[in-house]
C-alpha atoms as a PDB file:
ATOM      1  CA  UNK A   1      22.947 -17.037 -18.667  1.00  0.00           C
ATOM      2  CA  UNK A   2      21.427 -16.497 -22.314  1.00  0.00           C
ATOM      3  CA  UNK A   3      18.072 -14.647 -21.771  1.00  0.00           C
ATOM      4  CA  UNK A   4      14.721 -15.870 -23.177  1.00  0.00           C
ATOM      5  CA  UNK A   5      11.765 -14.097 -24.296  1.00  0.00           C
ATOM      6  CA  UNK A   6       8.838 -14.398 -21.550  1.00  0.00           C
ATOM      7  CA  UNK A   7       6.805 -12.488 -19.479  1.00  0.00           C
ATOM      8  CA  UNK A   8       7.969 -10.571 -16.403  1.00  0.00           C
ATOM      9  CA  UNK A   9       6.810  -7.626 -13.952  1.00  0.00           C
ATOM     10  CA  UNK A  10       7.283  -3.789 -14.412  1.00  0.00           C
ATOM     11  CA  UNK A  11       7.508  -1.119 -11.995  1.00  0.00           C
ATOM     12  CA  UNK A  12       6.453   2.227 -12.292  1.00  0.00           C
ATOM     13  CA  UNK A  13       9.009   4.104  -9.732  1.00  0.00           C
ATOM     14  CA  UNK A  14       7.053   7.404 -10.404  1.00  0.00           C
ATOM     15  CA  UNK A  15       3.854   5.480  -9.411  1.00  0.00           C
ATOM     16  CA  UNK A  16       4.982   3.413  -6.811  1.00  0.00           C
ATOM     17  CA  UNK A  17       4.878   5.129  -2.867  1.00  0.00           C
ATOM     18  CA  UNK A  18       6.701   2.351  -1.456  1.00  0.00           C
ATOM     19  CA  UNK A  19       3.523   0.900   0.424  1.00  0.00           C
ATOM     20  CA  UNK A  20       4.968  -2.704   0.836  1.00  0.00           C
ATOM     21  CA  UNK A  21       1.751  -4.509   0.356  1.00  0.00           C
ATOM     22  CA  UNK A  22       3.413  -6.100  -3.237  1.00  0.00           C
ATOM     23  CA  UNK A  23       5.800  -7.657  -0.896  1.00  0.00           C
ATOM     24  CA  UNK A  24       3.850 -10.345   0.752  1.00  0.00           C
ATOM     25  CA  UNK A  25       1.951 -10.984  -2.280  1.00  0.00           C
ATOM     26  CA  UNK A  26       5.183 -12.358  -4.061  1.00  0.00           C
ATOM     27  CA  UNK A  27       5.388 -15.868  -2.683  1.00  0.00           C
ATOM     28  CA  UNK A  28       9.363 -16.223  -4.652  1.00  0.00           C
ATOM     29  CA  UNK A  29      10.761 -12.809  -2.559  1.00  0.00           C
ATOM     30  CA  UNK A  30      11.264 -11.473  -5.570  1.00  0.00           C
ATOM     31  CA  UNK A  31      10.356  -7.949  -4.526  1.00  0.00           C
ATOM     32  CA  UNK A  32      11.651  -6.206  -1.594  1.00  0.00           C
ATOM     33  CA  UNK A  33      11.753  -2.157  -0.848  1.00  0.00           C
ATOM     34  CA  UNK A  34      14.960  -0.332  -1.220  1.00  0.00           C
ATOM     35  CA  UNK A  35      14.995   3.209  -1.415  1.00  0.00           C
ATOM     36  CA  UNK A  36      11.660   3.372  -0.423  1.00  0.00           C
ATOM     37  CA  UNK A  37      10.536   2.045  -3.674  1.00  0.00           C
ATOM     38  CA  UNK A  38       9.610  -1.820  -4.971  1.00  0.00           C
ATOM     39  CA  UNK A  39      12.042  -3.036  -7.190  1.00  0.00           C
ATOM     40  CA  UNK A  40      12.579  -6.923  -8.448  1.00  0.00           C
ATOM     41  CA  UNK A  41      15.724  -8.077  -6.835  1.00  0.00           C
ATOM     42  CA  UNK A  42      16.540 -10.751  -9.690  1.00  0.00           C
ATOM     43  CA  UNK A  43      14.772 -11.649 -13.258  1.00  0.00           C
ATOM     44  CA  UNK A  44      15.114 -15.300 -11.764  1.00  0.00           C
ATOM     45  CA  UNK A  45      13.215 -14.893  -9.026  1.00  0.00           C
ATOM     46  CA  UNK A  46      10.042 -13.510 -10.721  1.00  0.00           C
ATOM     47  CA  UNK A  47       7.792 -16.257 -12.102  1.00  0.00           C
ATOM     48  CA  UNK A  48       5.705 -14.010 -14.231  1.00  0.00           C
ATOM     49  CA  UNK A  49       2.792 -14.471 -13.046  1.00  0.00           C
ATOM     50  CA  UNK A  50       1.441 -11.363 -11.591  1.00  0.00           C
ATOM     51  CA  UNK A  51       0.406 -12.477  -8.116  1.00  0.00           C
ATOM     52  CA  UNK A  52       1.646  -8.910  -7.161  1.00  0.00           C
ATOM     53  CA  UNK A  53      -0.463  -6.916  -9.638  1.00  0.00           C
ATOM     54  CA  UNK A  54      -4.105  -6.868  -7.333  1.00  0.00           C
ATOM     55  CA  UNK A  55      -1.952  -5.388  -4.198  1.00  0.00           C
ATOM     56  CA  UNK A  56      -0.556  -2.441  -5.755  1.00  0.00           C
ATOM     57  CA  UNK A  57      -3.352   0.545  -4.449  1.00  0.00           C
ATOM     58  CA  UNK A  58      -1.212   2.872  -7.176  1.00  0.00           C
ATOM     59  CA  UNK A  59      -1.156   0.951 -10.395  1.00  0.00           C
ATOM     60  CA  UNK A  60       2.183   0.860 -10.749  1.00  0.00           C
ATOM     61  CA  UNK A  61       2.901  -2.691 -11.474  1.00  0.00           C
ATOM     62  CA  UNK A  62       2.370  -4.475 -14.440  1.00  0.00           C
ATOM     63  CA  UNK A  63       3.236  -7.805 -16.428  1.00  0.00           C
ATOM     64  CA  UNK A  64       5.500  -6.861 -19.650  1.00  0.00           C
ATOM     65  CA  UNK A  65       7.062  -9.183 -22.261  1.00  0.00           C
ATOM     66  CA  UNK A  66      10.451  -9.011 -22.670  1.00  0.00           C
ATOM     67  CA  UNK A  67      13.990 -10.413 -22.810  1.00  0.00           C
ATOM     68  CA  UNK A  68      15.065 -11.241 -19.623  1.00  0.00           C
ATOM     69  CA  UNK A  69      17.039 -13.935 -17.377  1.00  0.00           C
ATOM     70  CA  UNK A  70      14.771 -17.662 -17.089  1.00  0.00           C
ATOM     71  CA  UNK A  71      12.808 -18.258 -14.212  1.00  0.00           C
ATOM     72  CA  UNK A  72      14.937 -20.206 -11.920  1.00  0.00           C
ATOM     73  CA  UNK A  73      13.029 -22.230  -9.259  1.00  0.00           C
ATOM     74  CA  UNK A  74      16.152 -23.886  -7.434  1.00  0.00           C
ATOM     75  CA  UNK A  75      17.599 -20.364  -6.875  1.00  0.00           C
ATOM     76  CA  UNK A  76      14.169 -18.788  -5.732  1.00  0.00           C
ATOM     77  CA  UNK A  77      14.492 -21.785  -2.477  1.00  0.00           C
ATOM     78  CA  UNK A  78      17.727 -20.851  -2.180  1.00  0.00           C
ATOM     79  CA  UNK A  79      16.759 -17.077  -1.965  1.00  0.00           C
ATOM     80  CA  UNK A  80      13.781 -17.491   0.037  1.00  0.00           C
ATOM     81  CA  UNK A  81      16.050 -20.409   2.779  1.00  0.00           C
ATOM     82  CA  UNK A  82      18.300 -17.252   3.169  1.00  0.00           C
ATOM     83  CA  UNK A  83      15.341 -14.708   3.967  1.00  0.00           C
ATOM     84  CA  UNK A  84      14.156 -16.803   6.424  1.00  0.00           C
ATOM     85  CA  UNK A  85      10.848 -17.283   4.605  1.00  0.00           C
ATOM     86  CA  UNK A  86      10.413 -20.782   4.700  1.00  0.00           C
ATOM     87  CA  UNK A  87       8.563 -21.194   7.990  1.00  0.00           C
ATOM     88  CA  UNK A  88       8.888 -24.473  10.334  1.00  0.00           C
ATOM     89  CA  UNK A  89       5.419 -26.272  11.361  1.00  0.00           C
ATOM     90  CA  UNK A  90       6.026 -25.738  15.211  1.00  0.00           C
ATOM     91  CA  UNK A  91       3.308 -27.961  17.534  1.00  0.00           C
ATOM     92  CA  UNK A  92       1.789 -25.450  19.948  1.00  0.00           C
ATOM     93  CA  UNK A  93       3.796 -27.484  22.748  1.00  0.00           C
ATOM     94  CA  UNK A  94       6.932 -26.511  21.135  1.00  0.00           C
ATOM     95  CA  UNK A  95       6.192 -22.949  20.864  1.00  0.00           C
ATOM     96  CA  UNK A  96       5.455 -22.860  24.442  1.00  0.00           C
ATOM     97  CA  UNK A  97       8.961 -24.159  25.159  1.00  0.00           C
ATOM     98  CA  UNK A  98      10.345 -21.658  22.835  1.00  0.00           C
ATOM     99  CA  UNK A  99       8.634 -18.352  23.648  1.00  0.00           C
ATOM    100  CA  UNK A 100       5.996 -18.921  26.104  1.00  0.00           C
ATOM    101  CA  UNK A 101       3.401 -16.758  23.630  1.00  0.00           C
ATOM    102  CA  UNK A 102       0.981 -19.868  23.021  1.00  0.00           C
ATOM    103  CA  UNK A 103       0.586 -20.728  26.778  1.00  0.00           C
ATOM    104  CA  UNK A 104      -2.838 -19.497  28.012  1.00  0.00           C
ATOM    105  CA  UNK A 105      -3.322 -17.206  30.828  1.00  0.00           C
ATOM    106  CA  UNK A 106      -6.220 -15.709  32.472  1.00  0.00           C
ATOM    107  CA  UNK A 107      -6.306 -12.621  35.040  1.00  0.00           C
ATOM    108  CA  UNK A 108      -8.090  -9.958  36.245  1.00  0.00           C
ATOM    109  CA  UNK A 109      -7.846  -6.278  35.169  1.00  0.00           C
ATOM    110  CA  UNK A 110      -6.099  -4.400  36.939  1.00  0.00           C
ATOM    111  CA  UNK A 111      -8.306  -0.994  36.331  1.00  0.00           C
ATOM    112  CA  UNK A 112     -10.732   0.791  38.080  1.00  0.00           C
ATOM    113  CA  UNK A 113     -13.915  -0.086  39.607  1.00  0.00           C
ATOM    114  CA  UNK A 114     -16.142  -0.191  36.248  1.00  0.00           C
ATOM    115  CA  UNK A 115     -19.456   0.430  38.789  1.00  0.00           C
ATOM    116  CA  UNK A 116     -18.207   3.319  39.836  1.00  0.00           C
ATOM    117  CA  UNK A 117     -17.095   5.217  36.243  1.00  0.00           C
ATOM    118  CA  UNK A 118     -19.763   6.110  34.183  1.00  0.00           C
ATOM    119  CA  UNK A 119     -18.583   6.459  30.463  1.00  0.00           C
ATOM    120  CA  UNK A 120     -18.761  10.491  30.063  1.00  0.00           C
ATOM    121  CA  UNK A 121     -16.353  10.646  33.159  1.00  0.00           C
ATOM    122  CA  UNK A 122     -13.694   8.018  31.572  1.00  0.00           C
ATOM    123  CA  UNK A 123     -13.497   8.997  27.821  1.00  0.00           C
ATOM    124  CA  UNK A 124      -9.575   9.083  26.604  1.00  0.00           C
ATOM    125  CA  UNK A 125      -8.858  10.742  23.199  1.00  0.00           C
ATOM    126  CA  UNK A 126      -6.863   9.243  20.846  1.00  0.00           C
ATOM    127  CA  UNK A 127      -3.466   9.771  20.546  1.00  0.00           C
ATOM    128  CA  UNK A 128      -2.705   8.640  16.994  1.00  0.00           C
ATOM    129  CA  UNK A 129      -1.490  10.973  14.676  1.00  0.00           C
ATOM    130  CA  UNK A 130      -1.102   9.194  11.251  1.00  0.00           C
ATOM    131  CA  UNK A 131      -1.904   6.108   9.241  1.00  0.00           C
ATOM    132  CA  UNK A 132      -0.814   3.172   8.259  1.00  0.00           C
ATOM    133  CA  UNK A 133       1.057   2.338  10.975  1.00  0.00           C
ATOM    134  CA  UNK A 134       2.294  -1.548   9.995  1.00  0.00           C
ATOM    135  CA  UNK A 135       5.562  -1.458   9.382  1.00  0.00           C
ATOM    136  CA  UNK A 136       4.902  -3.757   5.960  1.00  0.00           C
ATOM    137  CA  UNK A 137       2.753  -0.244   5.068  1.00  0.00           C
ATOM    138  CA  UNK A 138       4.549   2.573   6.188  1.00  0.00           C
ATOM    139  CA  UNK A 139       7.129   4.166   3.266  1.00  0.00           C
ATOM    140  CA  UNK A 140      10.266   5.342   4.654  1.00  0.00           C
ATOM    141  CA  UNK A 141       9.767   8.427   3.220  1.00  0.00           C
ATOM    142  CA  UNK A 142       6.507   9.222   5.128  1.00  0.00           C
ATOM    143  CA  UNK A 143       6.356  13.106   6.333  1.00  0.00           C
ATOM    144  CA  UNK A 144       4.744  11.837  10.086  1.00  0.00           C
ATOM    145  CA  UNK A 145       8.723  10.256  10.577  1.00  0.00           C
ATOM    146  CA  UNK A 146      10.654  13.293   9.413  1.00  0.00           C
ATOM    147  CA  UNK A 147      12.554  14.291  12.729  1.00  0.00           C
ATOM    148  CA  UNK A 148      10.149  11.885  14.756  1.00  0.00           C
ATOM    149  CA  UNK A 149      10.415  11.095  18.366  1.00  0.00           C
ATOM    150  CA  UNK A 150       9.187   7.577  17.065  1.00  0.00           C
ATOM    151  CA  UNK A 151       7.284   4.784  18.732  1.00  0.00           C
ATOM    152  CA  UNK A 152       7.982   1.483  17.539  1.00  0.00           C
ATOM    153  CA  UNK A 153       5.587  -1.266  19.466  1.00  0.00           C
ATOM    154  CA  UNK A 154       5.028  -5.078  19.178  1.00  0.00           C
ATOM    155  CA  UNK A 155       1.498  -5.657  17.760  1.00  0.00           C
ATOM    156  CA  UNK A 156       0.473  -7.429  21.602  1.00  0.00           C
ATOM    157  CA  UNK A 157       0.929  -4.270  23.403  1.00  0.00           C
ATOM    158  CA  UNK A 158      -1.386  -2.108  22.996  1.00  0.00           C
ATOM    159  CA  UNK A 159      -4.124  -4.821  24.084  1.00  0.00           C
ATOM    160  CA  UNK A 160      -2.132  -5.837  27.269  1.00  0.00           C
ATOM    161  CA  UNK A 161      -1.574  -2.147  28.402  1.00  0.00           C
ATOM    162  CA  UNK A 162      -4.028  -0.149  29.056  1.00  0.00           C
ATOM    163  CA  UNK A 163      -3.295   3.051  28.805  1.00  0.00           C
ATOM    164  CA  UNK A 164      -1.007   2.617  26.015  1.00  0.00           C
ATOM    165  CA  UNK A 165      -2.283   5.786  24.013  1.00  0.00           C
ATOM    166  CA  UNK A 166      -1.719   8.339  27.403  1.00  0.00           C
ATOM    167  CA  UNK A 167       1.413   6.272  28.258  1.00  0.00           C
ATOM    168  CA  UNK A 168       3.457   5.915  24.999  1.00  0.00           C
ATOM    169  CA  UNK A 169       1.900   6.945  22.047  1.00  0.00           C
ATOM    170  CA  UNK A 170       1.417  10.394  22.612  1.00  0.00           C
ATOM    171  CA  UNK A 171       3.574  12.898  20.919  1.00  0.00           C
ATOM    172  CA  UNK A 172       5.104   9.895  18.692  1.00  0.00           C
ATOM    173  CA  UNK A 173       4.977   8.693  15.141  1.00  0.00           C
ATOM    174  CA  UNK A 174       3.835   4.994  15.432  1.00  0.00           C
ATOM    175  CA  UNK A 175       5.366   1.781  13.701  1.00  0.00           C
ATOM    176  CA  UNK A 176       3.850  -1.937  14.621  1.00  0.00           C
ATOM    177  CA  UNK A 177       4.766  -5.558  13.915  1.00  0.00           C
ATOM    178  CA  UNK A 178       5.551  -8.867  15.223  1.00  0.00           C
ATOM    179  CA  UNK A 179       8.618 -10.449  15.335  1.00  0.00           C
ATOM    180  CA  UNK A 180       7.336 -14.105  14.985  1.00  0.00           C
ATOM    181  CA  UNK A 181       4.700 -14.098  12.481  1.00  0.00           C
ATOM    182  CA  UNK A 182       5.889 -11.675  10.259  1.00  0.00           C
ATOM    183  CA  UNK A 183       8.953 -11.273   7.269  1.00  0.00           C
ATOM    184  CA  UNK A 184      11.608  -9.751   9.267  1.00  0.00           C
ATOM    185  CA  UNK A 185      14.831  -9.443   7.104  1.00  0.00           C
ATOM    186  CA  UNK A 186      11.782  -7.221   5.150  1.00  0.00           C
ATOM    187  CA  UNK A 187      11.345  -5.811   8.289  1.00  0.00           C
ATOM    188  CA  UNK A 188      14.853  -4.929   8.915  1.00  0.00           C
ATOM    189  CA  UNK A 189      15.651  -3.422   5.915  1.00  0.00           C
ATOM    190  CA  UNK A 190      12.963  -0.881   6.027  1.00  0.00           C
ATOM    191  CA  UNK A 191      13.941   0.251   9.388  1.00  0.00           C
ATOM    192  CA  UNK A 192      17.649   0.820   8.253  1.00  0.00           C
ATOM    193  CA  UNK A 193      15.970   3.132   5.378  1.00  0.00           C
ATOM    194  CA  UNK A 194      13.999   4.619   8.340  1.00  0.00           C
ATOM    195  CA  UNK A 195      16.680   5.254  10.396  1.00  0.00           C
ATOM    196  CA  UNK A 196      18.730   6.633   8.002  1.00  0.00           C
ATOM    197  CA  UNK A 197      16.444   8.570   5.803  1.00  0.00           C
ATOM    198  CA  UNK A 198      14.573  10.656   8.562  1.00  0.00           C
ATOM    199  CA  UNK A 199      17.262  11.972  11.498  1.00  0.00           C
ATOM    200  CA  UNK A 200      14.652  10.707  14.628  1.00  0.00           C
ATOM    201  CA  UNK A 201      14.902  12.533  17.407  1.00  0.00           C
ATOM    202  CA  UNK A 202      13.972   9.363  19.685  1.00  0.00           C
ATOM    203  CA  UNK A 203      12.921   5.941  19.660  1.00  0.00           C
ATOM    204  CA  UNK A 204      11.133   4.346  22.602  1.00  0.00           C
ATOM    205  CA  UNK A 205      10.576   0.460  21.532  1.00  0.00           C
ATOM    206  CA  UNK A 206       7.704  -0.889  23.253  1.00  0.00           C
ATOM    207  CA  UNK A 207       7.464  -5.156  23.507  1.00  0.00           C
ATOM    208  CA  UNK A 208       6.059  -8.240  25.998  1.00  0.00           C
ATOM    209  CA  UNK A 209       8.241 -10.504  28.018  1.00  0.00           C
ATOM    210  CA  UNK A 210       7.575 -13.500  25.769  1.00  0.00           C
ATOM    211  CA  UNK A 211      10.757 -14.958  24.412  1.00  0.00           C
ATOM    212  CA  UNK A 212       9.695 -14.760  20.892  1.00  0.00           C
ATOM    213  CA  UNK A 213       8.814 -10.825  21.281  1.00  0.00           C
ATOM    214  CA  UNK A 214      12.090  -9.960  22.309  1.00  0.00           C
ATOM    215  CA  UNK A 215      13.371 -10.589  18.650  1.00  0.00           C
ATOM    216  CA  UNK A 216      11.927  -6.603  17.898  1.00  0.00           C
ATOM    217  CA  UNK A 217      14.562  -5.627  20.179  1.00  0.00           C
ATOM    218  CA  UNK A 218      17.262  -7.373  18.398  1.00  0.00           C
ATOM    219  CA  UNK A 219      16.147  -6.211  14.532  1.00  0.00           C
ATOM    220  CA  UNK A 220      15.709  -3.026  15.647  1.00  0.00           C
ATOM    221  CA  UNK A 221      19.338  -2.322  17.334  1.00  0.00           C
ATOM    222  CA  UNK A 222      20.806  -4.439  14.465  1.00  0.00           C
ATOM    223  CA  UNK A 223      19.041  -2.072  11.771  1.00  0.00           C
ATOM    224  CA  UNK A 224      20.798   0.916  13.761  1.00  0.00           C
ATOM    225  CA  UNK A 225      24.204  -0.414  13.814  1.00  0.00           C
ATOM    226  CA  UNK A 226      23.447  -0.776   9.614  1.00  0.00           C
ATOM    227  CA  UNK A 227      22.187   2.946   9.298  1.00  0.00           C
ATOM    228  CA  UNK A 228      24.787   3.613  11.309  1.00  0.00           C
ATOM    229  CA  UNK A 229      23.228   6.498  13.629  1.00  0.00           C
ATOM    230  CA  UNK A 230      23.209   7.493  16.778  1.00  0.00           C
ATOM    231  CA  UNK A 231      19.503   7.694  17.664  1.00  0.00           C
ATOM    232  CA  UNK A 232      18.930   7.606  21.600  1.00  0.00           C
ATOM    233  CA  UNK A 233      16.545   4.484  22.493  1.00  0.00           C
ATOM    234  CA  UNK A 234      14.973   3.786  25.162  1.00  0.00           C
ATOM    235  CA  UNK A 235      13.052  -0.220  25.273  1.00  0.00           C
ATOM    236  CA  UNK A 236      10.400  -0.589  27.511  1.00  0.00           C
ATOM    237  CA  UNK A 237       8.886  -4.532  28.478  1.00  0.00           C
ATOM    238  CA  UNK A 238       5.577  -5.575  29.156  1.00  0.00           C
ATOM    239  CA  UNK A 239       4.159  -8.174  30.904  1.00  0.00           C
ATOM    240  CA  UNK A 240       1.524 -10.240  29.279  1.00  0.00           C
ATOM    241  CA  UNK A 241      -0.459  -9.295  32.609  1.00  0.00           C
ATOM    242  CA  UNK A 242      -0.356  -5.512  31.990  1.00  0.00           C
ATOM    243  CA  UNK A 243       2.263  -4.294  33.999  1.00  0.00           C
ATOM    244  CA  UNK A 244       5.540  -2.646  33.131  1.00  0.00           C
ATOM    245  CA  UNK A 245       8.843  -4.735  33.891  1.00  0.00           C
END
């Protein structure tokens, strides 16, 4: 492929922290994070034109002229078919037969008699140690997952469980997302870097009984099998009424 003069992003690896928020941003997947840095995958998959440059918090992206492969629109749907990133217009009807997530359902707390607890007497503290905690956020390299007994949860839970903090979250590093909505062959290769890069102690996966949620379950043991480690994990379910199956 002869090269061409033209316009084309540069990365600053000393700048860049490995943030992820580039990624999304780049509507060709022409970025992804490997080594717990952004890097452009191919010349043909970046367009040139700097969608990128506003989501980088560290300035370490910029838009550079030089010699480098043509943009290549045909290969960029190829590349983003294989990611996955081409996303099907489902009817809510057919994501109810799918997953169950859309179907509405009402009930009552299960908690304690509100009357009866006055707000100095029921006051939980926190149990989050760190931030960001979206896995699209968090580098690899972060210090809070060095030798972590880590917590990875589907974003519903902590809003169906109550007492998700006491329950799960304390003494564990935190990582969130959602299986459905969000880029998961992203996903999976920053858990193999993860898993590889920060000997865990633990990991307790957290996620509801929809269909559609149990897809966390199957990135995350697939991205240990790829890091190839031995990391004990324990996967707890949900119900989208509260209670632990």
């Amino acid at each position: 492929m002869e090269k061409v003069m033209r316009k084309i992003i540069s990365i600053d690896e000393e700048k860049c922290d490995g943030c992820g928020l580039c990624i999304p941003s780049c509507e060709e997947g022409a970025l992804q994070i490997v080594d717990g840095k952004a890097r452009l995958v191919k010349e043909i998959y970046c367009d040139g034109l700097g969608n990128c440059l506003g989501e980088c918090p560290q300035g370490a992206i910029e838009i550079i002229e030089r010699e480098a492969d043509p943009f290549d629109e045909a290969a960029v749907e190829e590349h983003l078919e294989r990611l996955g990133k081409e996303k099907e217009i489902e009817t809510e009807e057919e994501c109810s037969v799918c997953c169950g997530s859309s179907l509405i359902r009402e009930f009552k707390p299960q908690g304690r008699d509100e009357s009866a607890v006055t707000k100095a007497s029921f006051e939980p503290e926190p149990e989050l140690r760190h931030w960001p905690v979206q896995l699209h956020l968090v580098n690899p390299q972060a210090r809070f997952l060095q030798e972590a007994d880590l917590l990875i949860a589907a974003d519903c839970v902590p809003f169906a469980y109550a007492d998700f903090h006491r329950k799960f979250l304390a003494g564990r590093s935190l990582i969130i997302g959602c299986p459905k909505l969000d880029d998961v062959n992203t996903y999976h290769q920053k858990l193999v870097q993860i898993f590889k890069l920060n000997n865990l102690k633990s990991i307790t996966l957290v996620h509801m009984e929809v269909g559609c949620c149990f897809g966390i379950s199957k990135l995350v043991k697939s991205a240990l099998a790829e890091a190839g480690v031995s990391t004990p994990l324990e996967e707890i379910i949900v119900g989208v009424d509260g209670s632990i199956k």
